[in-house]
Protein backbone atom coordinates (compact mmCIF):
# COMPACT_ATOMS: atom_id res chain seq x y z
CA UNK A 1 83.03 112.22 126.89
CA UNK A 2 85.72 113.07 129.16
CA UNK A 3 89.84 112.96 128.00
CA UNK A 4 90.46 109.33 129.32
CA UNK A 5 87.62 108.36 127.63
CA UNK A 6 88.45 109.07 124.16
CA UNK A 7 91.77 108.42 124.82
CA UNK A 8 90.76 104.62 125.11
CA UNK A 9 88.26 105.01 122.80
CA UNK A 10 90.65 105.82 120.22
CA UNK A 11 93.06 103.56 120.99
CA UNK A 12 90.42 100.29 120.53
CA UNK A 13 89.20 101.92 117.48
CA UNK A 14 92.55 102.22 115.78
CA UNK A 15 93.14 98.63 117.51
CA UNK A 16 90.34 96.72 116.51
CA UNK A 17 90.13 98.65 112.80
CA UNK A 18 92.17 96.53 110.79
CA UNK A 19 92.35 93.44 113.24
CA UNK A 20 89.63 90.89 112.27
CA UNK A 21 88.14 91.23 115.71
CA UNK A 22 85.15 93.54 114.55
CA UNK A 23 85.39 97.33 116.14
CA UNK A 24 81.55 98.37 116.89
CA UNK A 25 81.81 94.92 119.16
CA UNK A 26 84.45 96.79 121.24
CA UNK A 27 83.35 100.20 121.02
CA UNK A 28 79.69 98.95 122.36
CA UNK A 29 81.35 96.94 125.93
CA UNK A 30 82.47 100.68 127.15
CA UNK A 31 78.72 102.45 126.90
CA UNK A 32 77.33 98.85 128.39
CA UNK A 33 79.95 98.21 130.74
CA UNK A 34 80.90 100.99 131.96
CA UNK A 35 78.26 103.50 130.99
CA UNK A 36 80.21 105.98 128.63
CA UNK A 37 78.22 108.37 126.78
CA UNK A 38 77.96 107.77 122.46
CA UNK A 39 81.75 109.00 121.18
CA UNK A 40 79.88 110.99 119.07
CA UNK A 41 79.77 112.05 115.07
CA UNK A 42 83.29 114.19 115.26
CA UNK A 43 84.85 111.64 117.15
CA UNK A 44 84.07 108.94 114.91
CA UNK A 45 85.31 110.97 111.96
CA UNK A 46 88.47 111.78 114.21
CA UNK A 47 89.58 108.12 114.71
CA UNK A 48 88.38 107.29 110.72
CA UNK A 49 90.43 110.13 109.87
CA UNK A 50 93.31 108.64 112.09
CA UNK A 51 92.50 105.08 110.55
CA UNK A 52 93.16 106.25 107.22
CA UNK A 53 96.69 108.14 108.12
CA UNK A 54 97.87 105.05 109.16
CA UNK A 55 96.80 103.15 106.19
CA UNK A 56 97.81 104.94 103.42
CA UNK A 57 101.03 106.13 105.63
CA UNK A 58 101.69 102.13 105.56
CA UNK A 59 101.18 101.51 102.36
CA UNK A 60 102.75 105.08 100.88
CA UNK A 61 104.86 103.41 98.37
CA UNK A 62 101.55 100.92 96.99
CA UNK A 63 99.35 103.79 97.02
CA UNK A 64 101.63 105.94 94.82
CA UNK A 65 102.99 103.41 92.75
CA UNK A 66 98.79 102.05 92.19
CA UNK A 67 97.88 105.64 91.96
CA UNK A 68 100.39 106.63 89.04
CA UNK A 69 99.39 103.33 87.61
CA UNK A 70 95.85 103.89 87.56
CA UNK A 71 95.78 107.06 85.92
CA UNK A 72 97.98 106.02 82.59
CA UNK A 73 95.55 102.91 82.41
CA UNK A 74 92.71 106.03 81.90
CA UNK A 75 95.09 108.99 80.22
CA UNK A 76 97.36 106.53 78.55
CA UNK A 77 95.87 103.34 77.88
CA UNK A 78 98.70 101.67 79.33
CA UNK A 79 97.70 98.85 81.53
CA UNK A 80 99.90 96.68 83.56
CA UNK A 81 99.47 94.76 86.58
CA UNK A 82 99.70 97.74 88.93
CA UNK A 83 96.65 99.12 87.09
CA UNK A 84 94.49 96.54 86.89
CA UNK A 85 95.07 96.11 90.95
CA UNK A 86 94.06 99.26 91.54
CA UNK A 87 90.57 98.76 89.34
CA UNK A 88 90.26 95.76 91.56
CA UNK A 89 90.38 97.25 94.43
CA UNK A 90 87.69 100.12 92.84
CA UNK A 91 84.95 97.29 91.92
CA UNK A 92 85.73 95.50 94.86
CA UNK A 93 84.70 98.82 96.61
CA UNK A 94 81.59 99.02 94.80
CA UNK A 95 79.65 96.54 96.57
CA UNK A 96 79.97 97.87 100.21
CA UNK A 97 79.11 101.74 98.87
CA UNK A 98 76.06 100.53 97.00
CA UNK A 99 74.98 98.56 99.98
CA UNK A 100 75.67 101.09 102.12
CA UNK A 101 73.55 103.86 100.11
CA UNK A 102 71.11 101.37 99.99
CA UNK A 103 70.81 99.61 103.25
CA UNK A 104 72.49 102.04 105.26
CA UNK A 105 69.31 103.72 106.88
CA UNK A 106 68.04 99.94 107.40
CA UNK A 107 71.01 98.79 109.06
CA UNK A 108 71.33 101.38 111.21
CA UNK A 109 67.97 101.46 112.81
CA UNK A 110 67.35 97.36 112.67
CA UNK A 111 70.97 95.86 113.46
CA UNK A 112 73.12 97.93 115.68
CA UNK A 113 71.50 95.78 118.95
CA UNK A 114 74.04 94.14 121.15
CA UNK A 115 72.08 90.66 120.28
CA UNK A 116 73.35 90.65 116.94
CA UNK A 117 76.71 91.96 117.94
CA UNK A 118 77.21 89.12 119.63
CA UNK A 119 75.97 86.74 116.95
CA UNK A 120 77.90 87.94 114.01
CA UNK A 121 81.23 88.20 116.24
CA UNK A 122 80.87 84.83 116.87
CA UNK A 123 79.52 83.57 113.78
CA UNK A 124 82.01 85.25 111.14
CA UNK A 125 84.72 84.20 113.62
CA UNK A 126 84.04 80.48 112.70
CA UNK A 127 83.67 81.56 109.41
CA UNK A 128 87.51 82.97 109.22
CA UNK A 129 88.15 79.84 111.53
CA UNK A 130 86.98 77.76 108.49
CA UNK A 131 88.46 79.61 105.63
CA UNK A 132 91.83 79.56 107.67
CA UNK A 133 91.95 75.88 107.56
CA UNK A 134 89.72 75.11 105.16
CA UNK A 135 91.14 77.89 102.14
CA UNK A 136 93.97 80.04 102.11
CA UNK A 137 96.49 78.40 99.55
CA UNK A 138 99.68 79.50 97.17
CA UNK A 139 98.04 82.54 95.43
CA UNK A 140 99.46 85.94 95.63
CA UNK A 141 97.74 89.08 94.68
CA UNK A 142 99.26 89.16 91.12
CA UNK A 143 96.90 86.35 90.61
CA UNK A 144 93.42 88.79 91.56
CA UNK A 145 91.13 89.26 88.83
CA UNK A 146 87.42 91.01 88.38
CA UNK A 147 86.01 88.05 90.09
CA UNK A 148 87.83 87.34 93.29
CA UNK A 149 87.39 91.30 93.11
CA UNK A 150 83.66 91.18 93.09
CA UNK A 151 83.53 88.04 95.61
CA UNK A 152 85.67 90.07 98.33
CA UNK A 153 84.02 93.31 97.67
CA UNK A 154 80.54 91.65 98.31
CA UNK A 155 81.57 90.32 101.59
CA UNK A 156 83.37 93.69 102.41
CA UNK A 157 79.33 94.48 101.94
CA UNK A 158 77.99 92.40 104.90
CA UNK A 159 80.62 93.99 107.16
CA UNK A 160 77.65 97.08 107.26
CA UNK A 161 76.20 94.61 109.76
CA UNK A 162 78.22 95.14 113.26
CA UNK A 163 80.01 92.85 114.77
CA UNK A 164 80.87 91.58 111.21
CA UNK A 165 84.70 93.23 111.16
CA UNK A 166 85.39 94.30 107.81
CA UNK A 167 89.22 93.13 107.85
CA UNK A 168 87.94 90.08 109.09
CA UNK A 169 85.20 89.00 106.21
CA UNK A 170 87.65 90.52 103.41
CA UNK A 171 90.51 88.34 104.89
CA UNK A 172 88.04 85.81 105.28
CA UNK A 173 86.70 85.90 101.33
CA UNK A 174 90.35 85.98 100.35
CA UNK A 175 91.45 82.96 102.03
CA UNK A 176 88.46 81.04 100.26
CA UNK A 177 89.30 82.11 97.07
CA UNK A 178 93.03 80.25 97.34
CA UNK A 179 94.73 82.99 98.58
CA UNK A 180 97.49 82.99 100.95
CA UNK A 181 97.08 85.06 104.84
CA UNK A 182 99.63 87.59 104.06
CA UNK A 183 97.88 88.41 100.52
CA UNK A 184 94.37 88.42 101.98
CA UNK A 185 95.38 90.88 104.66
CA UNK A 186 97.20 93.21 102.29
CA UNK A 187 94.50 93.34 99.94
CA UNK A 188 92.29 93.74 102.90
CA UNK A 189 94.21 96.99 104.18
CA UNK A 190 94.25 98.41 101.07
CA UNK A 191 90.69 97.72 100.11
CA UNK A 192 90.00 99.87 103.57
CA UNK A 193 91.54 102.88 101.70
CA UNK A 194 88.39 103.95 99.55
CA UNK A 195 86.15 102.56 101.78
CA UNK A 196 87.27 104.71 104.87
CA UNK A 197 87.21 107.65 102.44
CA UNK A 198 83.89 107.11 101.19
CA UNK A 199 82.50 106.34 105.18
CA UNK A 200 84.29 109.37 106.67
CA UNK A 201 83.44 112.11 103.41
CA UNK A 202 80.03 110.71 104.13
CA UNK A 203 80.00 111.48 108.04
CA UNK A 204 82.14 114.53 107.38
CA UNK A 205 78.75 116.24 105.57
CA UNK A 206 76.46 114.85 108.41
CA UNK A 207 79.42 116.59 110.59
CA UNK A 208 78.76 120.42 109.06
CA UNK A 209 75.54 120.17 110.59
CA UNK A 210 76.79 120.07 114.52
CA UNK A 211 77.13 123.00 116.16
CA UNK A 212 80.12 122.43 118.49
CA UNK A 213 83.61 120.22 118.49
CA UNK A 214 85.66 119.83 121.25
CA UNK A 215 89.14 120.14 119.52
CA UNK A 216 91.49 118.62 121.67
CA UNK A 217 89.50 115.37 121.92
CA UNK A 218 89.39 115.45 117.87
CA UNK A 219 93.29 115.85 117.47
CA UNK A 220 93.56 112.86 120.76
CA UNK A 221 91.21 110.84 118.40
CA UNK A 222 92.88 111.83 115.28
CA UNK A 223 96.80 110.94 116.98
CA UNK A 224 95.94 107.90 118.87
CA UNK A 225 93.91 105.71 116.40
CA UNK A 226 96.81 106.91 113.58
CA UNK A 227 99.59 105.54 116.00
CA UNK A 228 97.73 102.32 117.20
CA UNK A 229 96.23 101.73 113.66
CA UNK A 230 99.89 102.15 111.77
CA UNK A 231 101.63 99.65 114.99
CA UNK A 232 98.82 96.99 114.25
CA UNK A 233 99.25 96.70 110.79
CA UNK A 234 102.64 96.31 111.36
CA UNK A 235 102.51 93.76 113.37
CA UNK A 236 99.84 91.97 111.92
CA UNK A 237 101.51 91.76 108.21
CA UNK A 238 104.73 90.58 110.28
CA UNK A 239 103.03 87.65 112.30
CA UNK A 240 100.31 86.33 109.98
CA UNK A 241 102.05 84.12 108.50
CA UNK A 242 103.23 82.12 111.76
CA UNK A 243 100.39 82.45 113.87
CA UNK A 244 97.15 82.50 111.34
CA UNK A 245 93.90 83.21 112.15
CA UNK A 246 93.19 80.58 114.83
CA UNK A 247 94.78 83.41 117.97
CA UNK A 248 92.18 86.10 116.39
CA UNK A 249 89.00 83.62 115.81
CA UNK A 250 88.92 82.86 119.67
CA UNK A 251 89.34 85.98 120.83
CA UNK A 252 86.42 86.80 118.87
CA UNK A 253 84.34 83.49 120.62
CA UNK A 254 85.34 84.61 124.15
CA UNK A 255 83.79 88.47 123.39
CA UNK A 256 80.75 86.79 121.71
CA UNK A 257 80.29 85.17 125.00
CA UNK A 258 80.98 88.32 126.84
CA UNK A 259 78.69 90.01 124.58
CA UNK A 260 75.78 87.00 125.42
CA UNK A 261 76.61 87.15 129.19
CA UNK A 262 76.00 91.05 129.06
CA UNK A 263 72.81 90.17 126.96
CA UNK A 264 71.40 87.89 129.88
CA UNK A 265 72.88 89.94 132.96
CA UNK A 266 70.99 93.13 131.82
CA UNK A 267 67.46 90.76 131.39
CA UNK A 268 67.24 89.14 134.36
């Protein structure tokens, strides 16, 4: 992987991360398209790593305020809205680590084909198209409890599967439940927090086991998916309101069809 390469590469992964337009669909059209080479295990931790700056920089003030919160609830016993968010977003999390312990080595070898790529970025996109219309509602995230909790977390589950987008099933599970875009999306981002952590810790081990790392690419990676990650939340939380989920949902029908057009090109 040359400089450009991960240059762009990092930019659609910090892109595509927290939009609900499923990143391994986009980071597959450059190796089939174009022919680039696997971004490799550092990299990937590089633009998680990035991912996560921008998240947590984002959310700074939630993440301290839930953090001190969280901690009296156990030291203290003092509970209070703030602290029973941040269990939320802990059991929520359960789901997609257990599934990914589980199912992980399954996954990986059995559904990583561009076939079902293509289906699920198509398929969850009418899915959000249908919750958009269909759901969403008055509720804001004071009004989570154990069970919206567990219903988003096992959706964040299915997101192992690629092409699923992991903003875009949470957001999608959220806006079923009653919930209105701007609270599905926040809870979304901030449900990405532990589950980031947990992905890149685990593929920061596999990473101690590779021999060499090409720095500069890792600190490109690192700067470039913070930066586009951190301007795409931004943007997002600021427009979701007035243009839903309708602008995001056919995007994700006209790269399904890309996807199914590559599918056929490369058989015939």
């Amino acid at each position: 992987m040359d400089f450009m390469q991960a240059v762009w590469l990092a930019i659609i992964q910090g892109l595509s991360e927290f939009l609900p337009i499923s990143s391994s669909a986009h980071l597959i059209l450059p190796s089939a398209v174009l022919g680039w080479p696997d971004q490799g295990l550092a990299f990937d931790v590089a633009v998680h790593v990035g991912s996560l700056i921008a998240v947590v920089g984002y959310f700074r003030h939630d993440v301290s305020m839930l953090g001190r919160a969280w901690l009296k609830s156990i030291f203290l016993r003092r509970h209070s809205p703030e602290s029973h968010l941040a269990w939320y977003i802990a059991l929520a999390t359960l789901p997609a680590a257990l599934a990914g312990l589980f199912l992980g080595g399954f996954i990986e070898a059995n559904l990583r084909s561009m076939a079902v790529i293509a289906f699920t970025t198509i398929f969850f996109g009418l899915l959000l198209a249908w919750a958009d219309r269909r759901g969403g509602g008055g509720q804001s995230i004071d009004q989570f409890s154990w069970r919206t909790a567990l219903v988003v977390g096992a959706a964040q589950a299915l997101a192992l599967i690629p092409g699923t987008s992991r903003s875009g099933i949470t957001i999608t599970a959220a806006l079923a439940l009653g919930f209105d875009r701007e609270t599905a999306a926040r809870f979304s981002f901030l449900l990405a927090i532990p589950v980031i952590l947990l992905s890149g810790g685990y593929k920061g081990l596999q990473l101690l086991d590779t021999e060499s790392v090409d720095w500069m690419l890792i600190c490109v990676g690192v700067v470039l998916s913070a930066i586009t990650a951190y301007l795409c939340i931004t943007l997002f939380l600021k427009l979701i309101q007035r243009i839903g989920m309708m602008p995001f949902v056919i995007y994700r029908m006209l790269l399904g069809a890309v996807l199914i057009g590559l599918i056929y090109s490369q058989s015939v």
